[in-house]
Protein backbone atom coordinates (compact mmCIF):
# COMPACT_ATOMS: atom_id res chain seq x y z
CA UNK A 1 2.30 10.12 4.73
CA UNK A 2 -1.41 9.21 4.91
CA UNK A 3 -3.80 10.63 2.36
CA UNK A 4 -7.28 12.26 4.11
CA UNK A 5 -10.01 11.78 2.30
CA UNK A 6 -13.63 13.06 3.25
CA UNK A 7 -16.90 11.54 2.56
CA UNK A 8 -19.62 14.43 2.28
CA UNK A 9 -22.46 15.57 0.83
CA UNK A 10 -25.22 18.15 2.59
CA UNK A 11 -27.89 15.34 1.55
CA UNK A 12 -28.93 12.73 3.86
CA UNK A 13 -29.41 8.78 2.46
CA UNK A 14 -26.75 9.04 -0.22
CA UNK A 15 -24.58 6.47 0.72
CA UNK A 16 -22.30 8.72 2.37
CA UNK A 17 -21.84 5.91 5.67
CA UNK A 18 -22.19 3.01 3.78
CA UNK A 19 -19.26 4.16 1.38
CA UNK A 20 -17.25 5.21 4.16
CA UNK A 21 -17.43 2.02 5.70
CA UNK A 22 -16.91 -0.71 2.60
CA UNK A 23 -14.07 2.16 0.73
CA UNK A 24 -12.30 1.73 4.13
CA UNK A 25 -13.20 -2.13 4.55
CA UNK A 26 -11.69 -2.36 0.98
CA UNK A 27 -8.57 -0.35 1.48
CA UNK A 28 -7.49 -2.51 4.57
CA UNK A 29 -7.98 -5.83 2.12
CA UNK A 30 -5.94 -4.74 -0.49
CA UNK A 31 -3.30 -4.20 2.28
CA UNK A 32 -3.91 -0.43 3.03
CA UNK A 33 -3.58 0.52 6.11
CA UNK A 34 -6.53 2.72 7.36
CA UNK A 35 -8.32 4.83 9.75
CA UNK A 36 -11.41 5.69 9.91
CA UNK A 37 -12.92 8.80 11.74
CA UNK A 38 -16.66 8.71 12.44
CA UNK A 39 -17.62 12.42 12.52
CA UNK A 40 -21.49 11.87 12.18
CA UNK A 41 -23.50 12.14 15.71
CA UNK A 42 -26.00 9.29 14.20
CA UNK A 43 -22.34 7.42 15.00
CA UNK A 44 -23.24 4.47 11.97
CA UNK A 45 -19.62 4.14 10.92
CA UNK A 46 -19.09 2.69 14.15
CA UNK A 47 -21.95 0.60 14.70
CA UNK A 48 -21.64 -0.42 11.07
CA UNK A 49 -18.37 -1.78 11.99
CA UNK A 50 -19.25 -3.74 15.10
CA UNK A 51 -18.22 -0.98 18.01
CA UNK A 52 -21.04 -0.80 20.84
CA UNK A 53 -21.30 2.98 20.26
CA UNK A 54 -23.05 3.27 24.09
CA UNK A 55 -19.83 2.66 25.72
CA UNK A 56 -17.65 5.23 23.83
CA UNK A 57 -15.86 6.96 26.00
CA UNK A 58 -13.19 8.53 23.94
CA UNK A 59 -14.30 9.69 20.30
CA UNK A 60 -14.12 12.32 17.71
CA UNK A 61 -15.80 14.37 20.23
CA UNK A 62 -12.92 14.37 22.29
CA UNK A 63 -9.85 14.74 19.94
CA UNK A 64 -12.10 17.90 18.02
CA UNK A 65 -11.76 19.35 21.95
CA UNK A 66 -8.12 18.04 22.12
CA UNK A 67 -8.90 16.48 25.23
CA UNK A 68 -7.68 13.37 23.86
CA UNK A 69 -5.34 12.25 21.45
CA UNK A 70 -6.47 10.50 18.10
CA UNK A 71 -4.17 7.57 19.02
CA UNK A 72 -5.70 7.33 22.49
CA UNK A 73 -9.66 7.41 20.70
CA UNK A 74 -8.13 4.82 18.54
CA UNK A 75 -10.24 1.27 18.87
CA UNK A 76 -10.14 -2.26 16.80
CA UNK A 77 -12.94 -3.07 14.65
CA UNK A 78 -14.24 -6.02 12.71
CA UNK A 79 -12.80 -5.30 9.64
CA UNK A 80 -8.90 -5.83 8.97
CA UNK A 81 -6.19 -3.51 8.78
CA UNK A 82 -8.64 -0.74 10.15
CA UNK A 83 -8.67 1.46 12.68
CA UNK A 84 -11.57 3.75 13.65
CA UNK A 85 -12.37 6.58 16.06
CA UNK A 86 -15.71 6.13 17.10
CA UNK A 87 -18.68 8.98 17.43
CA UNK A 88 -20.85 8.93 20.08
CA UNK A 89 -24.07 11.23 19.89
CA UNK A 90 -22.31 13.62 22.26
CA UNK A 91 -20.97 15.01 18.90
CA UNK A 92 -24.16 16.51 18.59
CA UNK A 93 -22.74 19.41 21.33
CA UNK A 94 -19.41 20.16 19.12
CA UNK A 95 -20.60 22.89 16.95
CA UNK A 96 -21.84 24.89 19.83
CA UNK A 97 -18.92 24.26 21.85
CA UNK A 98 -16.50 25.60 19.35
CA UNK A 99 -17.99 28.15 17.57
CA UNK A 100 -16.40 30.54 20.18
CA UNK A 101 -13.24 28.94 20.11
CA UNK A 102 -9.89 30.28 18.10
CA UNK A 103 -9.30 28.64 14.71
CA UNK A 104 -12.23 26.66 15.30
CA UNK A 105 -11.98 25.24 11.84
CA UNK A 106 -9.14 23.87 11.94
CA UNK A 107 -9.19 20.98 15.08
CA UNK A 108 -9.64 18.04 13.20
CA UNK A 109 -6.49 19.00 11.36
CA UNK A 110 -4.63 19.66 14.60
CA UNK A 111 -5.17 16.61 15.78
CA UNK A 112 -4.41 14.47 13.25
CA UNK A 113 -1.34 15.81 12.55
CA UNK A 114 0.06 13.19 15.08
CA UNK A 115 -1.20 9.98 13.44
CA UNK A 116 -1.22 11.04 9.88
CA UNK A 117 2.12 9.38 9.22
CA UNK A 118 0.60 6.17 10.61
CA UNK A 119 -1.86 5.36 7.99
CA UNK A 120 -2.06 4.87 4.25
CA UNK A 121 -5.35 6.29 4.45
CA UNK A 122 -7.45 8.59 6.51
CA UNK A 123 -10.99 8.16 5.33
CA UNK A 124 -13.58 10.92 7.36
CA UNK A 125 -17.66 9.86 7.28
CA UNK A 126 -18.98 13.45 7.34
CA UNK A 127 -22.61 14.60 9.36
CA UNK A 128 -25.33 15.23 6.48
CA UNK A 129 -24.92 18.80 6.86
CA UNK A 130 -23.04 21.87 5.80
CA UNK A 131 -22.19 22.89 9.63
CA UNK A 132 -18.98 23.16 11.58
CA UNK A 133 -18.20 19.28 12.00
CA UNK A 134 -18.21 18.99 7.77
CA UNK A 135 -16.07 22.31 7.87
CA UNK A 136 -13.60 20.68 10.16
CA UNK A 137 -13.25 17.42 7.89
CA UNK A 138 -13.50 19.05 4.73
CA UNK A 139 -10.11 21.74 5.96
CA UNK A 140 -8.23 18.44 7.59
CA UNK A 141 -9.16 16.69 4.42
CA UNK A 142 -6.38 16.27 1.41
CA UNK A 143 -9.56 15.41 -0.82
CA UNK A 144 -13.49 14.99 -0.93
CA UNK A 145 -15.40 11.73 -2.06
CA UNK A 146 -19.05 13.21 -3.38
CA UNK A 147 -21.59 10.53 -3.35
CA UNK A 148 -24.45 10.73 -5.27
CA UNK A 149 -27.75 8.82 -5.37
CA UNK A 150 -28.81 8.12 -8.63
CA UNK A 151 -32.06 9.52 -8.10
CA UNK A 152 -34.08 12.57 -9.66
CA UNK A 153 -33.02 14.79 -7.09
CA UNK A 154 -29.52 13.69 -7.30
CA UNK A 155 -27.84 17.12 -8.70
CA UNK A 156 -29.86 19.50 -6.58
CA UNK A 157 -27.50 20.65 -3.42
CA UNK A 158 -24.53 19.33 -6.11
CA UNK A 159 -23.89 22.78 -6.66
CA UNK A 160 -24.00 24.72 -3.24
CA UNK A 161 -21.80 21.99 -2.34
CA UNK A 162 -19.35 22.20 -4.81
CA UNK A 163 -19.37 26.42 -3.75
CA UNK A 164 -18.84 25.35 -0.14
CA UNK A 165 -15.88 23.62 -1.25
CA UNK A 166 -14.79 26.60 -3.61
CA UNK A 167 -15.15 28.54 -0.43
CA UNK A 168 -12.96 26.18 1.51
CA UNK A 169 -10.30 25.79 -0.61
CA UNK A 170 -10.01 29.91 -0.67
CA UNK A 171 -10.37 30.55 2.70
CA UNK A 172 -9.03 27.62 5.15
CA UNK A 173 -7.88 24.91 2.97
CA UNK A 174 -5.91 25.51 -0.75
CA UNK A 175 -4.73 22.18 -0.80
CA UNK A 176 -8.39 20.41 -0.81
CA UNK A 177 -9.12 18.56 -3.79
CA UNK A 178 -11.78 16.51 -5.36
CA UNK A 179 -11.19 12.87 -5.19
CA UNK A 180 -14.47 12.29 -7.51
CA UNK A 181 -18.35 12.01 -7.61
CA UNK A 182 -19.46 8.82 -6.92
CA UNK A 183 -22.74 7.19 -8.30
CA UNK A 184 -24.54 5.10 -5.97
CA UNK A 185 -27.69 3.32 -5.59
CA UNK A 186 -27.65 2.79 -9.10
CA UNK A 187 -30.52 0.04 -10.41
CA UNK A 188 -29.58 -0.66 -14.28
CA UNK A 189 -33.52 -1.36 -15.02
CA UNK A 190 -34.36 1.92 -14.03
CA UNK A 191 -34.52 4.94 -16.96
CA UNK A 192 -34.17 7.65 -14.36
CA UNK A 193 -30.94 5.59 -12.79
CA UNK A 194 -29.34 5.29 -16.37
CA UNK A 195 -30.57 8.85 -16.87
CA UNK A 196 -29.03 10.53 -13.95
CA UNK A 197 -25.97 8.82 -14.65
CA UNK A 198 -25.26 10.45 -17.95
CA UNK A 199 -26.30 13.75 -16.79
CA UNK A 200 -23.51 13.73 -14.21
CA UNK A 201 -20.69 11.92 -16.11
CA UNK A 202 -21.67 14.78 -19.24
CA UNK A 203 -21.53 17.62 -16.75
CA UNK A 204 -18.33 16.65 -14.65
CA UNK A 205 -16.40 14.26 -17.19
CA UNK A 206 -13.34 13.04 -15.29
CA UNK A 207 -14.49 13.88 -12.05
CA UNK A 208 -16.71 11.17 -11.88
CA UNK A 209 -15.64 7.93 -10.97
CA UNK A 210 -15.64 4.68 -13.24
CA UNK A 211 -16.57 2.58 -10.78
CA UNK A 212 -21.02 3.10 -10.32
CA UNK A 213 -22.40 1.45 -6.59
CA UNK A 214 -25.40 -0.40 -7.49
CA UNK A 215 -28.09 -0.87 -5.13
CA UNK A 216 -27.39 -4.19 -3.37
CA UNK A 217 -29.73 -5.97 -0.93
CA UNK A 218 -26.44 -7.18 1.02
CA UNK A 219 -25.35 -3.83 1.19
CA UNK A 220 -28.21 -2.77 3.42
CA UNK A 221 -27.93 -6.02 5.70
CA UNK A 222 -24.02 -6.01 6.16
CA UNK A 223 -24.73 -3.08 8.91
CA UNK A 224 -27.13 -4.78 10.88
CA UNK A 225 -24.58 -7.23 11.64
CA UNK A 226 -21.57 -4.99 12.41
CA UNK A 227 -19.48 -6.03 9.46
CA UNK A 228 -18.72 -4.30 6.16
CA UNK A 229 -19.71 -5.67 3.09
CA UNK A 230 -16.43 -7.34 2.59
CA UNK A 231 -17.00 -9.22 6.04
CA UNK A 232 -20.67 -10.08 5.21
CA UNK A 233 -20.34 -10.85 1.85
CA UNK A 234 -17.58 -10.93 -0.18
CA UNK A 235 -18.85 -12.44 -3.35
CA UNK A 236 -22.27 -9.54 -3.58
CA UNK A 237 -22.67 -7.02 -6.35
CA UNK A 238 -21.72 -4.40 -3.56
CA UNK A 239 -18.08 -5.86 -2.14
CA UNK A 240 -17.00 -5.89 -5.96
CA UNK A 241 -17.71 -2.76 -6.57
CA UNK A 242 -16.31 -1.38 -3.31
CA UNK A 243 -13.00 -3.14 -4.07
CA UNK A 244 -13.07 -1.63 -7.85
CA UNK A 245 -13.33 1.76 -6.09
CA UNK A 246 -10.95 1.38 -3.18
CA UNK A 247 -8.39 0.10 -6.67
CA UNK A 248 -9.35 3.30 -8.77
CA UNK A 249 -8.10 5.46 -5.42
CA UNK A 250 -5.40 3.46 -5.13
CA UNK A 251 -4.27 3.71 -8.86
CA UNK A 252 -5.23 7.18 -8.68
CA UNK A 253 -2.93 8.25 -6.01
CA UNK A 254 -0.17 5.97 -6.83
CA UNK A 255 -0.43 8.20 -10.31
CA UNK A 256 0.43 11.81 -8.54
């Protein structure tokens, strides 16, 4: 039975897509077998992986409607051992469409249901928001990946996120759990980097993860050329410490 883990945070440029992309890229090396579900209307989990995001047809749009089934949405990308349903900016409709609709929380959940058996791993690239979309993944979700830039502003939102998950986990979704915080964007030379760093790993201990991102020039460049880091460049800063992750989930899990 696949483990679902969401990608989320409220704040935009935290490395939300980008981890999304290479922790998935990674899983599938190490032999995982994994989908990926774009539910961002930007749609840069699928372009990031190669997929012409103009011809979507069938997408997270369409299995959150249940018009389609996740196995039907289901395309080929350039990384191995990865699946992904692709977003298209129709997403962008969603949370007006269902906010009248019954149990409106809970149609990512529905869906997968059928293809959860079928992957290792179920890895969710959440919008940059706090709205119904990050509601759906976050009540389908077994667990949360937190990334955080290690920037000055890096803990404010932290908390209000955190409460949204409290709230989640009360109301729609006991079960959710978090995976970790992740540090990204992390430049050794800065004082503020090193800084926010031991502010977070003193606050949350063990829920931060061992493994830091760094910033990476390659990282930023893999995109633009429809591969994940592992594709583009397998001997950079940023596919090592992608892989490290995707083996501290896998060690992690293989543990409970």
């Amino acid at each position: 039975m696949g483990k679902i883990i969401a990608i989320a945070n409220q704040k935009g440029g935290v490395g939300k897509t980008t981890s999304s992309v290479n922790l998935a890229a990674s899983l599938g090396v190490l032999e995982k077998k994994v989908l990926l579900i774009d539910a961002d209307p930007q749609a840069n989990a699928s372009s990031g992986l190669g997929i012409d995001v103009e011809s979507v047809e069938i997408g997270t749009y369409q299995i959150l409607e249940h018009s389609n089934t996740p196995k039907e949405a289901v395309v080929s990308c350039t990384a191995p051992n990865v699946d992904v349903i692709p977003a298209h900016i129709d997403l962008v409709a969603i949370e007006i469409e269902l906010v009248d609709k019954e149990n409106r929380e809970y149609m990512l959940k529905k869906a997968l249901e059928s293809v959860k058996d079928d992957y290792d791993y179920i890895i969710i690239d959440c919008a940059p928001s706090l709205g119904l979309l990050t509601l759906n993944a976050l009540t389908a979700a077994d667990s949360v990946v937190i990334p955080i830039q290690c920037e000055y502003f890096a803990l404010e939102g932290l908390g209000k996120l955190l409460n949204t998950i409290k709230s989640i986990q009360k109301i729609h979704n006991p079960e959710l759990d978090i995976e970790g915080l992740l540090l990204t964007m992390y430049d050794s030379r800065l004082r503020l980097s090193n800084q926010v760093v031991e502010e977070v790993q003193k606050h949350f201990n063990d829920m931060v993860f061992e493994t830091i991102i760094q910033r990476n020039v390659k990282l930023s460049e893999a995109p633009s050329f429809g591969e994940s880091i592992i594709n583009y460049d397998a001997t950079s800063k940023g596919a090592t410490n992608y892989l490290h992750l995707a083996q501290e989930i896998i060690k992690k899990n293989d543990i409970q």
